[in-house]
C-alpha atoms as a PDB file:
ATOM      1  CA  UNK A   1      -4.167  22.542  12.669  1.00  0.00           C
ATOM      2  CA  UNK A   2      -0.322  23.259  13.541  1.00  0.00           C
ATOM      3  CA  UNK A   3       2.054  20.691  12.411  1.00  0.00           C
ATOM      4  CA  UNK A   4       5.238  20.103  14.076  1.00  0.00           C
ATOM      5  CA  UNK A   5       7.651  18.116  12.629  1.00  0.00           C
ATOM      6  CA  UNK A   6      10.998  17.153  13.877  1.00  0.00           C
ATOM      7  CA  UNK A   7      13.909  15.035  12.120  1.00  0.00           C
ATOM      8  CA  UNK A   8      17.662  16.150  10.800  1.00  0.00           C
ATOM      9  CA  UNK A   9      18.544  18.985   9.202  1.00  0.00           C
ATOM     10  CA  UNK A  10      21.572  18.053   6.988  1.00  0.00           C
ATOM     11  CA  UNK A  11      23.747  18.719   4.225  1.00  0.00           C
ATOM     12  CA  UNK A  12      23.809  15.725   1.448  1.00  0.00           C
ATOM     13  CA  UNK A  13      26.115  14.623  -1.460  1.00  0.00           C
ATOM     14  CA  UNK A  14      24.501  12.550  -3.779  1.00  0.00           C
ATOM     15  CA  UNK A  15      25.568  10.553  -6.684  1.00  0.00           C
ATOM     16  CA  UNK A  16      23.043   8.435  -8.818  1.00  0.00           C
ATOM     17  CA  UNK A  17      23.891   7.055 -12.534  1.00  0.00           C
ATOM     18  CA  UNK A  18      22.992  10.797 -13.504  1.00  0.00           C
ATOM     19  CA  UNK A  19      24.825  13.095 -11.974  1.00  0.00           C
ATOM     20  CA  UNK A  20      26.132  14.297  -9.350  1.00  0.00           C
ATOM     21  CA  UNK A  21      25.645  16.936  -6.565  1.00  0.00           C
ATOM     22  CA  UNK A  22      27.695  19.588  -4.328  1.00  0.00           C
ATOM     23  CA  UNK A  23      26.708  19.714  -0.943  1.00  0.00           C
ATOM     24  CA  UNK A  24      23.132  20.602  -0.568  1.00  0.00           C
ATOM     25  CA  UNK A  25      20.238  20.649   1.888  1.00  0.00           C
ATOM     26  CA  UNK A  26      18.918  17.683   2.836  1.00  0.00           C
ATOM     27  CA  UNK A  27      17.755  15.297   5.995  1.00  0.00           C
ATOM     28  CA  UNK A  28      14.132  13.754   7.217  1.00  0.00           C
ATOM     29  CA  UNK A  29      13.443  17.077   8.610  1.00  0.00           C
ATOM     30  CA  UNK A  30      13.914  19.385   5.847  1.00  0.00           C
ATOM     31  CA  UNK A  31      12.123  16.884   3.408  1.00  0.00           C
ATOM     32  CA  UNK A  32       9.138  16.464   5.616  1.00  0.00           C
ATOM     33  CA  UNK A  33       8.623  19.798   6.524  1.00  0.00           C
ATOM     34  CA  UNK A  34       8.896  20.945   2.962  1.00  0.00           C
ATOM     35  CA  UNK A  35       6.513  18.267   1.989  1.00  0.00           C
ATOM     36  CA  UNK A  36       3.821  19.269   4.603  1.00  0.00           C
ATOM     37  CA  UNK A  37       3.980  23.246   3.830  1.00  0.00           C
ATOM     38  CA  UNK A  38       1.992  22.815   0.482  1.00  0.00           C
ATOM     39  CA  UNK A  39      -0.870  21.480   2.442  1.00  0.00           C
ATOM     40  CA  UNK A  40      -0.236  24.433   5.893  1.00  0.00           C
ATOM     41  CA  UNK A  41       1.284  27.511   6.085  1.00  0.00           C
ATOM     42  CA  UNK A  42       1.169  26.090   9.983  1.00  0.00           C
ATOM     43  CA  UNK A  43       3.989  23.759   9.575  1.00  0.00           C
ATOM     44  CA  UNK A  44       6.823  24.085  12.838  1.00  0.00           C
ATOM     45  CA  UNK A  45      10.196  22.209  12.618  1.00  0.00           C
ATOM     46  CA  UNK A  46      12.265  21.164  15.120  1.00  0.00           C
ATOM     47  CA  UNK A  47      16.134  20.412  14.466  1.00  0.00           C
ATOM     48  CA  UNK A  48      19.637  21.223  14.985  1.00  0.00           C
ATOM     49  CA  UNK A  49      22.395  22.571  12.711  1.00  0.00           C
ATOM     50  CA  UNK A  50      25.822  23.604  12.809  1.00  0.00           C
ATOM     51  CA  UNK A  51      27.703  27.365  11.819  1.00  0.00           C
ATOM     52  CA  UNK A  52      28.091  26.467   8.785  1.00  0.00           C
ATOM     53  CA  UNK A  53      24.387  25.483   7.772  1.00  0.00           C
ATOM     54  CA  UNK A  54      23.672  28.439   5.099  1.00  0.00           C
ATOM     55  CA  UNK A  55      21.142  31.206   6.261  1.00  0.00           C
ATOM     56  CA  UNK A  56      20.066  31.194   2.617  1.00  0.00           C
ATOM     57  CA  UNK A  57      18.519  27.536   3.657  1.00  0.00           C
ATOM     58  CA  UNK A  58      17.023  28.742   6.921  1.00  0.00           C
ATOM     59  CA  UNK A  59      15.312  31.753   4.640  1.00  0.00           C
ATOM     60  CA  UNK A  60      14.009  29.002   1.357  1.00  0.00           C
ATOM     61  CA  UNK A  61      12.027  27.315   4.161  1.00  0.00           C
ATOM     62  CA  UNK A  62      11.132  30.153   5.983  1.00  0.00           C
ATOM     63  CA  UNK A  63       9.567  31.462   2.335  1.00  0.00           C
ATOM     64  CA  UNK A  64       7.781  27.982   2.119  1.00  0.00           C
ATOM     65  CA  UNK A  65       5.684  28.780   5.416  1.00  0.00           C
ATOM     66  CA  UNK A  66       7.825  26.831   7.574  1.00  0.00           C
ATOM     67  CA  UNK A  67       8.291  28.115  11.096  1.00  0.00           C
ATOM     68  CA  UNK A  68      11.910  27.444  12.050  1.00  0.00           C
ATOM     69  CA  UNK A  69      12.223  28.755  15.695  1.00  0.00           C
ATOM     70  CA  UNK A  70      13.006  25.133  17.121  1.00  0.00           C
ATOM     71  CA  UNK A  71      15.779  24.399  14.458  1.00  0.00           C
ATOM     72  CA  UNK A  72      19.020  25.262  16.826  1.00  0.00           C
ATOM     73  CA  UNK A  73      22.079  26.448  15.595  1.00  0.00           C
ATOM     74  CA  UNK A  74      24.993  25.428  17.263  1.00  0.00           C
ATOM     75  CA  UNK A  75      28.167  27.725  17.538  1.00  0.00           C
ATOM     76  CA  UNK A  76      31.196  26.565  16.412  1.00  0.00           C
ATOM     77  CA  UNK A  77      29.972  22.843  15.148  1.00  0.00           C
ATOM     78  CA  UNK A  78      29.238  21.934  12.064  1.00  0.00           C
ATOM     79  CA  UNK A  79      25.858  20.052  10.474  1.00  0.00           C
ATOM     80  CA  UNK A  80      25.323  16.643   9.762  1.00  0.00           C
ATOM     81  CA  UNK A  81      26.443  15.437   6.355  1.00  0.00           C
ATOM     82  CA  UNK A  82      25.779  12.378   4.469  1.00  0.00           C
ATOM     83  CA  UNK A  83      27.603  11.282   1.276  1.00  0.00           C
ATOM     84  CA  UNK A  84      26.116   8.283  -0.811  1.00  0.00           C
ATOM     85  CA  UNK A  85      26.190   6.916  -4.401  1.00  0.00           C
ATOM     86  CA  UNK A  86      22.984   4.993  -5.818  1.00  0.00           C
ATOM     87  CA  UNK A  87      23.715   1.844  -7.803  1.00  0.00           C
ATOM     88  CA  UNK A  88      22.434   1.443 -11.181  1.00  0.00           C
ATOM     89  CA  UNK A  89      18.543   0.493 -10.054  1.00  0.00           C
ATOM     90  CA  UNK A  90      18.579   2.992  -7.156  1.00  0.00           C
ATOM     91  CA  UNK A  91      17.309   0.897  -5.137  1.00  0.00           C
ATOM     92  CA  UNK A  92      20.245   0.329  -3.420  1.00  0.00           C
ATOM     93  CA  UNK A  93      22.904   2.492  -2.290  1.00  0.00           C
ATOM     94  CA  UNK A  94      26.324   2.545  -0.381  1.00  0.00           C
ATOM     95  CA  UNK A  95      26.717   5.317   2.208  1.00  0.00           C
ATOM     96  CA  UNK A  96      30.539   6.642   1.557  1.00  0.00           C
ATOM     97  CA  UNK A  97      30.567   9.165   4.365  1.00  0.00           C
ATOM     98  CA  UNK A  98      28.374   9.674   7.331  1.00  0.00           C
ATOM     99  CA  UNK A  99      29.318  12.788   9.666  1.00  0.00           C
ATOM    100  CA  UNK A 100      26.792  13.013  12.665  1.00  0.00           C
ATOM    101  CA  UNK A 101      28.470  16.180  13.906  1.00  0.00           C
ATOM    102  CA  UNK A 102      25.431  18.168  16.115  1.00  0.00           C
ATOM    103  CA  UNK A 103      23.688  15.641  15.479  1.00  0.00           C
ATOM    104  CA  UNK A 104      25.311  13.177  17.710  1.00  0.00           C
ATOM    105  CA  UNK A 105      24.527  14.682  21.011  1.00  0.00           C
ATOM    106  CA  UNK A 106      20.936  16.329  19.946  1.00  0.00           C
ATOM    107  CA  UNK A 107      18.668  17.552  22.615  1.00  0.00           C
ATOM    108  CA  UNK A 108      15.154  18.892  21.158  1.00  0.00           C
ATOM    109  CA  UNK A 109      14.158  21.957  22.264  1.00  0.00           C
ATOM    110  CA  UNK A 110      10.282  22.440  21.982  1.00  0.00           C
ATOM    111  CA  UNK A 111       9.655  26.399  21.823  1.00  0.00           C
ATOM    112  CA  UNK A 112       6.628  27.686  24.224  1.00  0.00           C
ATOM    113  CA  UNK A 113       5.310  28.289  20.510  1.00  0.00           C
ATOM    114  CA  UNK A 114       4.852  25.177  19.302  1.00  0.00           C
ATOM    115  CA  UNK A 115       2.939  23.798  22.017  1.00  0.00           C
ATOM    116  CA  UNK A 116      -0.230  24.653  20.311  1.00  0.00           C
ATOM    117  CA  UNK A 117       0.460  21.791  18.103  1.00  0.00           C
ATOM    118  CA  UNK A 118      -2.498  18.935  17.194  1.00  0.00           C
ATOM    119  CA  UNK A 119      -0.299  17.266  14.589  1.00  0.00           C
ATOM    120  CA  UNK A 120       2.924  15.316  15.283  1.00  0.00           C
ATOM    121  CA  UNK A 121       5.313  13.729  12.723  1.00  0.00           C
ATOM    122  CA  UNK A 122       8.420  12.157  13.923  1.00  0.00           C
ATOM    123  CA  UNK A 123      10.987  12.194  11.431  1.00  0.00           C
ATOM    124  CA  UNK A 124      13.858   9.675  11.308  1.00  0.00           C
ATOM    125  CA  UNK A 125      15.917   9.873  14.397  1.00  0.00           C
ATOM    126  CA  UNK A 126      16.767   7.947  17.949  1.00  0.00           C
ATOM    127  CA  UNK A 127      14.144   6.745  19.396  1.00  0.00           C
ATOM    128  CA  UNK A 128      15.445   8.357  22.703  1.00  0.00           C
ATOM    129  CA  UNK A 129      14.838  11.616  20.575  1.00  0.00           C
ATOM    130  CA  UNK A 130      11.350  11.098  19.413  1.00  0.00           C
ATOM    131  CA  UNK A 131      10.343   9.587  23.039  1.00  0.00           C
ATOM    132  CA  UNK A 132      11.694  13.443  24.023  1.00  0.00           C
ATOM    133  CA  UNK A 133       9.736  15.226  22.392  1.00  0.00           C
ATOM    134  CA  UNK A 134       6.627  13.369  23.120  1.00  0.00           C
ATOM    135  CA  UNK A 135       7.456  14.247  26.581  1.00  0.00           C
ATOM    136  CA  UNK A 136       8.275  17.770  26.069  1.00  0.00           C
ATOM    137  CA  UNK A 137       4.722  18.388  24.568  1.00  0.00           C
ATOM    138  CA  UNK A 138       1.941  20.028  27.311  1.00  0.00           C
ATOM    139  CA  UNK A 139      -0.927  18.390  25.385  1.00  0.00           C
ATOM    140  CA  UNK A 140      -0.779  15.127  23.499  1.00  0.00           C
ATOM    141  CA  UNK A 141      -1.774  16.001  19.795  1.00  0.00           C
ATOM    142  CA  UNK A 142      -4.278  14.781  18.216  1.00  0.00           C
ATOM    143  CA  UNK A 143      -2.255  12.008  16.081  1.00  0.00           C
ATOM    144  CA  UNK A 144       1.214  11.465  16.550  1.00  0.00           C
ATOM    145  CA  UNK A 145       2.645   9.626  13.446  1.00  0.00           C
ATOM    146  CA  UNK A 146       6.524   7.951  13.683  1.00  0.00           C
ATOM    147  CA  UNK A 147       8.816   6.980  10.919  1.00  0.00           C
ATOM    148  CA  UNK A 148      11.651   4.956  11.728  1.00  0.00           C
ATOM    149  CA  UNK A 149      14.669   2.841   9.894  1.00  0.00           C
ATOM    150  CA  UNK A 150      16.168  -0.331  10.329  1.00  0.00           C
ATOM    151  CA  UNK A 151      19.504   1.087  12.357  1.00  0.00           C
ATOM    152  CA  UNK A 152      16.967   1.529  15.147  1.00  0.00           C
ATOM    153  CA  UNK A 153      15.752  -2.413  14.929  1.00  0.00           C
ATOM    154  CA  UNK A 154      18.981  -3.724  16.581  1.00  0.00           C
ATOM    155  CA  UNK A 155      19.560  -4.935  19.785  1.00  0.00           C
ATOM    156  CA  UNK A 156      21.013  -1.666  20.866  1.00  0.00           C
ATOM    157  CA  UNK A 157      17.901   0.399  20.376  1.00  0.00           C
ATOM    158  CA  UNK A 158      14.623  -1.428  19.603  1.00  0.00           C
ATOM    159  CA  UNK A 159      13.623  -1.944  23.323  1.00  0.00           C
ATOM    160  CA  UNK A 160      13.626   2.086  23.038  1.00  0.00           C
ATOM    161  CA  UNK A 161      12.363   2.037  19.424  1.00  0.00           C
ATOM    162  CA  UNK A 162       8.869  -0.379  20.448  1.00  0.00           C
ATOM    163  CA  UNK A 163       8.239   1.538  23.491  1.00  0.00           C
ATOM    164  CA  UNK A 164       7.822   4.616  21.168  1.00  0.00           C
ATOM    165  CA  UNK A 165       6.068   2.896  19.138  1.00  0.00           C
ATOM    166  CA  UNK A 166       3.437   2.275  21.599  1.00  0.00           C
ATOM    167  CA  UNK A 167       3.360   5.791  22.245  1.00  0.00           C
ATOM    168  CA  UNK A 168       2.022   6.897  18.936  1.00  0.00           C
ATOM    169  CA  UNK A 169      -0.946   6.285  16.501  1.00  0.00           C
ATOM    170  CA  UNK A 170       0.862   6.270  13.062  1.00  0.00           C
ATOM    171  CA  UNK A 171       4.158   3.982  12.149  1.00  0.00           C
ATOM    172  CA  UNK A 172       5.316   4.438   8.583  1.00  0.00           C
ATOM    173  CA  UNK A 173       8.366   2.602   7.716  1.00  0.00           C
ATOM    174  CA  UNK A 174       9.228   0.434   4.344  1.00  0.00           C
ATOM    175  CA  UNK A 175       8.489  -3.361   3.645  1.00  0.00           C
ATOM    176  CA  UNK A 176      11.723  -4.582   4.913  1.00  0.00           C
ATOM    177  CA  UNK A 177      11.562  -2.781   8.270  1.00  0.00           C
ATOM    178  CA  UNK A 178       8.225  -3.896   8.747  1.00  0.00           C
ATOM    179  CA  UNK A 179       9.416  -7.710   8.457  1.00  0.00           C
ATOM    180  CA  UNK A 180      12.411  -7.055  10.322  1.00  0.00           C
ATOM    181  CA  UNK A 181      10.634  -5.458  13.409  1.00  0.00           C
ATOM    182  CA  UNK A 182       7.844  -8.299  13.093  1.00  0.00           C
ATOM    183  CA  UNK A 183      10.180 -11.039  12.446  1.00  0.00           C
ATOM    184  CA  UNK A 184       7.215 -11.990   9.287  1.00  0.00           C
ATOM    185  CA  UNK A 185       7.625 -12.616   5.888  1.00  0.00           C
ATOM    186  CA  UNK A 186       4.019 -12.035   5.450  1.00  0.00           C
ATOM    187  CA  UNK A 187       3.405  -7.978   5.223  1.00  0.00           C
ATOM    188  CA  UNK A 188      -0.479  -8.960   6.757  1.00  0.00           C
ATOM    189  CA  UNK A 189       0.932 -10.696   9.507  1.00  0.00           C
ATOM    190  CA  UNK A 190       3.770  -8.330  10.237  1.00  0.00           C
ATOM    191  CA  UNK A 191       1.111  -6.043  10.218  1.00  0.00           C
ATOM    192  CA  UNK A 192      -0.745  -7.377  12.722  1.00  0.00           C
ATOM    193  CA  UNK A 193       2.416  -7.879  14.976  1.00  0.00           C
ATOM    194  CA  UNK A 194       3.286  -3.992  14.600  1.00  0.00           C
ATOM    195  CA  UNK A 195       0.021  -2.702  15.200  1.00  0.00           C
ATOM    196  CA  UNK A 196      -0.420  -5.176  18.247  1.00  0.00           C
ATOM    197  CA  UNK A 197       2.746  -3.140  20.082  1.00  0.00           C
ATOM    198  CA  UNK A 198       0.168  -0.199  20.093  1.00  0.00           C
ATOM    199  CA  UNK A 199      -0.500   2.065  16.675  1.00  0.00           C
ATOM    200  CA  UNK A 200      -4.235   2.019  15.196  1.00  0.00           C
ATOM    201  CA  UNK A 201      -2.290   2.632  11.735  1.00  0.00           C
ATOM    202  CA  UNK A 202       0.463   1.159   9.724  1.00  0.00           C
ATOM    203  CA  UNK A 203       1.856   2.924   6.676  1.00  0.00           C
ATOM    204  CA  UNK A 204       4.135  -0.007   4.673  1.00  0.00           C
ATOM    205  CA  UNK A 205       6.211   1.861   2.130  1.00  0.00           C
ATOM    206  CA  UNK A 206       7.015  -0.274  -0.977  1.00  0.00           C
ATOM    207  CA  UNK A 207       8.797   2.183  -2.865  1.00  0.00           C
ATOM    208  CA  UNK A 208       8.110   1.903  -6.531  1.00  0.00           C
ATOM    209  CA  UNK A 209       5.798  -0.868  -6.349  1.00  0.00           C
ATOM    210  CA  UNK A 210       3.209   1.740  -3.967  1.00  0.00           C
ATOM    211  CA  UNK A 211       2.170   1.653  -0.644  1.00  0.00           C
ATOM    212  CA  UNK A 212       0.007  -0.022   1.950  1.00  0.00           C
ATOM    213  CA  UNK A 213      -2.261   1.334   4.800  1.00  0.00           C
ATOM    214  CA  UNK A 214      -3.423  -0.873   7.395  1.00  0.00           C
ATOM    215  CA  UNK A 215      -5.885  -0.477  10.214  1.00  0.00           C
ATOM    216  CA  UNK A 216      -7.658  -3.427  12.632  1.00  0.00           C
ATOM    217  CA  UNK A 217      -9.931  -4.040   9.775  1.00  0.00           C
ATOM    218  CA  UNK A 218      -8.888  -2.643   6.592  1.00  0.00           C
ATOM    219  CA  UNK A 219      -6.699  -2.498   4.312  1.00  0.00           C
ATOM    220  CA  UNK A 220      -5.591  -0.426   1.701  1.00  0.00           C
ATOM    221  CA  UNK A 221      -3.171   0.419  -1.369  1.00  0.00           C
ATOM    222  CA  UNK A 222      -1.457   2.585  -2.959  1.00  0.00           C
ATOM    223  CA  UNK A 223      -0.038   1.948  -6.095  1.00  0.00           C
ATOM    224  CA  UNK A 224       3.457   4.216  -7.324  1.00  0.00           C
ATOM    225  CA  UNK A 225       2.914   5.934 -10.482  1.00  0.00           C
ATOM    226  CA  UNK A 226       4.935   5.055 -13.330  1.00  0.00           C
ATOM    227  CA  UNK A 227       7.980   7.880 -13.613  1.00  0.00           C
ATOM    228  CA  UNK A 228       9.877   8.239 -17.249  1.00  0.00           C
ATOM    229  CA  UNK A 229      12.620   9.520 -14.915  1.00  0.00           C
ATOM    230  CA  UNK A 230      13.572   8.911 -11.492  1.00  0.00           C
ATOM    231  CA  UNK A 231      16.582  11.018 -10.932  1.00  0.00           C
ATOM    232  CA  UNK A 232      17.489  10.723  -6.957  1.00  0.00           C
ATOM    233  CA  UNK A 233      15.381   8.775  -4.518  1.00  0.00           C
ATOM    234  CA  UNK A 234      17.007  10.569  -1.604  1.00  0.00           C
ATOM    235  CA  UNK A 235      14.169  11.676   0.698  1.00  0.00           C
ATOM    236  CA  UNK A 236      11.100  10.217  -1.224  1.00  0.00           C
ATOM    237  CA  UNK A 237       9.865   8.025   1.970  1.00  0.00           C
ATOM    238  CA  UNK A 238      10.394  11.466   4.211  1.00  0.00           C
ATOM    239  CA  UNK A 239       8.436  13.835   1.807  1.00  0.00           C
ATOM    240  CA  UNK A 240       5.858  10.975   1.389  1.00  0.00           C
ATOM    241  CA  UNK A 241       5.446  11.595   5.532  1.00  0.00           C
ATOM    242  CA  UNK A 242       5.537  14.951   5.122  1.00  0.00           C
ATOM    243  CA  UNK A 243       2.312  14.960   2.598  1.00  0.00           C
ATOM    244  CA  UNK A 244       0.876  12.211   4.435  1.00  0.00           C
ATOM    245  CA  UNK A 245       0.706  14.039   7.666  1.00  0.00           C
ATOM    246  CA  UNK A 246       0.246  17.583   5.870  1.00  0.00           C
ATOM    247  CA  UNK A 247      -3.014  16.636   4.213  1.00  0.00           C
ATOM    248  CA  UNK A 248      -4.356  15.193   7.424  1.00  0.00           C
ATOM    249  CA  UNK A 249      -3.419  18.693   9.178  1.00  0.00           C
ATOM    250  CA  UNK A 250      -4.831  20.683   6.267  1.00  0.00           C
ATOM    251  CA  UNK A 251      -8.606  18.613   6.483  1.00  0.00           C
ATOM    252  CA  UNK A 252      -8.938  17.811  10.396  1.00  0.00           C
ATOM    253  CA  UNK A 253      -9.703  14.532   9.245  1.00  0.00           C
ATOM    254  CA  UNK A 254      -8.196  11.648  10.744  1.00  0.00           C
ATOM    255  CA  UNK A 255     -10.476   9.024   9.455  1.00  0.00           C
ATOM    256  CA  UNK A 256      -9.332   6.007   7.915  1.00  0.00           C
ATOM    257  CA  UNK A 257     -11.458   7.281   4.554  1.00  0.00           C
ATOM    258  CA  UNK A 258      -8.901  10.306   4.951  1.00  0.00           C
ATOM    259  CA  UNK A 259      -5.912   8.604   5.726  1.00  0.00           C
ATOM    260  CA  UNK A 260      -6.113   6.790   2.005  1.00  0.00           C
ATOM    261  CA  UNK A 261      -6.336  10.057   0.325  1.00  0.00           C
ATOM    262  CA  UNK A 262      -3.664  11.442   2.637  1.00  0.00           C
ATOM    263  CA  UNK A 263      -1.521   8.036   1.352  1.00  0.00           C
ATOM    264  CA  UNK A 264      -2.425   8.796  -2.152  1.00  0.00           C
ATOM    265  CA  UNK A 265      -1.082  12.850  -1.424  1.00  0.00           C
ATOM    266  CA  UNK A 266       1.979  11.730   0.077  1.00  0.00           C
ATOM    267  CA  UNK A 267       2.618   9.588  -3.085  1.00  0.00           C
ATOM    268  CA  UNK A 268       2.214  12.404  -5.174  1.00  0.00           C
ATOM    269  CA  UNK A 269       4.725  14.212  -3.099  1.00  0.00           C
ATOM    270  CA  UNK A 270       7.622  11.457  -3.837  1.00  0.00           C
ATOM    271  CA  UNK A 271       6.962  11.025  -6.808  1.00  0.00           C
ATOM    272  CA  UNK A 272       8.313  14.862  -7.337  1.00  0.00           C
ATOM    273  CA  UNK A 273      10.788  14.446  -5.186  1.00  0.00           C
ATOM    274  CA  UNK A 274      12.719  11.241  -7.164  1.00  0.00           C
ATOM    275  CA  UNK A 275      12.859  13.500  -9.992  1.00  0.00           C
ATOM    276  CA  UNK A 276      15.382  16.275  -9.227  1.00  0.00           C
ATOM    277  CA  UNK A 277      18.309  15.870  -6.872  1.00  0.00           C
ATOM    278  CA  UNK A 278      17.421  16.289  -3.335  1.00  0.00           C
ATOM    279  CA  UNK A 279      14.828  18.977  -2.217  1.00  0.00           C
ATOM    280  CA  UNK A 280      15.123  20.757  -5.620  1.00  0.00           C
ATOM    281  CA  UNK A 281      11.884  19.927  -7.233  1.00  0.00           C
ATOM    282  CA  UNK A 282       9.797  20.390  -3.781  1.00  0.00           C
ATOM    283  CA  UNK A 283      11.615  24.023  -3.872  1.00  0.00           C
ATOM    284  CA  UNK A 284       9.860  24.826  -6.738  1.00  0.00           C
ATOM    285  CA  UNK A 285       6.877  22.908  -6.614  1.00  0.00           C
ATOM    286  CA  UNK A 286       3.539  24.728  -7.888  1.00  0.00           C
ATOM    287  CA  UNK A 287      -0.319  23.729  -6.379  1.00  0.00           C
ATOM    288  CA  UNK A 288      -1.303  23.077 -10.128  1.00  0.00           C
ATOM    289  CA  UNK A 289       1.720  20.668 -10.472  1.00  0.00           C
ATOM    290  CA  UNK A 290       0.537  19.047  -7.138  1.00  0.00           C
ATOM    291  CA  UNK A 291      -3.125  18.412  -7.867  1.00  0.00           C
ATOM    292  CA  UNK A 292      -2.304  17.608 -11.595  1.00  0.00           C
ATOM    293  CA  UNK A 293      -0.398  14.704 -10.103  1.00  0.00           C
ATOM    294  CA  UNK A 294      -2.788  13.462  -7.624  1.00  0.00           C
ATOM    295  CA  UNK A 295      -5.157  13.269 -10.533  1.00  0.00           C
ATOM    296  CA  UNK A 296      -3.094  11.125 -12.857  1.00  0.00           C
ATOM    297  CA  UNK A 297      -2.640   8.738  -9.383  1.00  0.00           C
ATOM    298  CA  UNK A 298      -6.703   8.927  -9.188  1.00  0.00           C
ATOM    299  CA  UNK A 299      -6.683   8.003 -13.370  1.00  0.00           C
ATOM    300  CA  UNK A 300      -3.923   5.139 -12.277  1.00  0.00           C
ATOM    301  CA  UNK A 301      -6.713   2.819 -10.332  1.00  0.00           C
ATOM    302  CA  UNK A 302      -9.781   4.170 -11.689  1.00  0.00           C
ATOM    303  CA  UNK A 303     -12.063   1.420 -13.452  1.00  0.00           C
ATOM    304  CA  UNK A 304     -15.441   0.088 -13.779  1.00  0.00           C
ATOM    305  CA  UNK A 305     -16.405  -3.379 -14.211  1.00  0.00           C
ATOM    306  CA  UNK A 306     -19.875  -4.240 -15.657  1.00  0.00           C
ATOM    307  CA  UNK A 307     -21.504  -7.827 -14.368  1.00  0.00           C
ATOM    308  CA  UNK A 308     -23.523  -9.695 -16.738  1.00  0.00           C
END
């Protein structure tokens, strides 16, 4: 049941209408492998960082269960860093500094020990990179799930981007990805566009308002739970991969039945994340807190109607 998961490994600076932060760990990476290792303790990341990415990082993950052999550290270079600032309804943000450093010219290494893996999550990054590792891999895994951004919709990359996306099972990306990919307005019929360029599965993140899981012939939702505080949404759609994928891993059950609980898991995994700045809260996270929340999300949409 190995995961491996692959993305950036970065350093962030956040600043939200409460608060600010140094420079800390961040990237789709770190969040999704930190998601995924409360569900496996088999959980293998691949990544690259600079000589100045802090051994104290390497060892927190390392300490969550996380196998970080493939995460290469490059001599003399320094790690990717993103600065932003959240606007009042953090939904929307402006990026004020955007250093891709090792990231630039990244070339993923797959060690001889992570070829065992069955589970695949592609984390944010070119679709030239993802296609890699695909490649890379001995074995196809048993699913192969891909999240991707808008950046990767232009001109310049989405011949690249859709014929990765026919390469995998899984594409999880938010509502207005999904209609700019599709060219839809309609999130059923963009849907059906997505899925058409090969996935069984589409994973449409909504952000607060939930999320929506679509196969050939169902359909189904998530809603978001209601938060008294969201404090940083930096990395929420990442760790909701990670404990998508992570649950999935952890059962052996790729079933659409178990992809909805594996939706309503990776929920409960952002909503943790929003609540401290970056990775903090998934840091400390306890298995109590975890299935305490996944019960409040099962409370959410619980009801019974009686017919007369």
């Amino acid at each position: 049941m190995s995961l491996l998961a692959i993305g950036s490994v970065a350093f962030d600076q956040i600043e939200t209408p409460f608060g600010k932060s140094d420079k800390i760990i961040g990237g789709s990476g770190t969040y999704i492998a930190m998601a995924a290792s409360y569900f496996t303790n088999q959980t293998k990341l691949v990544g690259v960082v600079g000589e100045d990415f802090r051994q104290e990082d390497l060892n927190m993950m390392q300490k969550h269960g996380i196998n970080t052999e493939g995460v290469q550290i490059k001599k003399g270079e320094k790690t990717f860093f993103w600065s932003g600032r959240y606007h009042a309804d953090l939904n929307t943000r402006d990026t004020l500094v955007t250093e891709l450093n090792v990231l630039g010219d990244f070339d993923p290494i797959i060690p001889e020990s992570y070829q065992d893996c069955e589970y695949l999550m592609l984390g944010n990054a070119t679709p030239a990179v993802q296609k890699t590792v695909i490649e890379r891999l001995h074995k196809r895994p048993k699913l192969i799930v891909l999240d991707t951004m808008n950046f990767w919709m232009e001109e310049a990359f989405i011949s690249g981007l859709k014929e990765v996306i026919g390469m995998v099972d899984v594409v999880s990306i938010n509502d207005e990805e999904a209609r700019m990919l599709s060219g839809e307005y309609s999130l059923v019929k963009a849907a059906k566009k997505i899925m058409a360029m090969g996935p069984k599965y589409l994973i449409i993140k909504k952000g607060e308002h939930g999320a929506l899981l679509f196969s050939d012939e169902q359909i189904f939702f998530a809603p978001a739970l209601p938060l008294e505080d969201v404090f940083d949404p930096t990395g929420a759609g990442d760790t909701f991969a990670g404990g998508f994928i992570g649950h999935l891993a952890s059962t052996k059950d790729i079933s659409f039945e178990n992809m909805k609980r594996a939706v309503i898991y990776g929920s409960a995994m952002a909503s943790f994340c929003v609540e401290q700045f970056g990775p903090e809260k998934l840091i400390e996270l306890t298995a109590d807190e975890l299935e305490g929340r996944v019960q409040e999300f099962i409370d959410l949409v619980q009801f019974e109607i009686e017919y007369n």
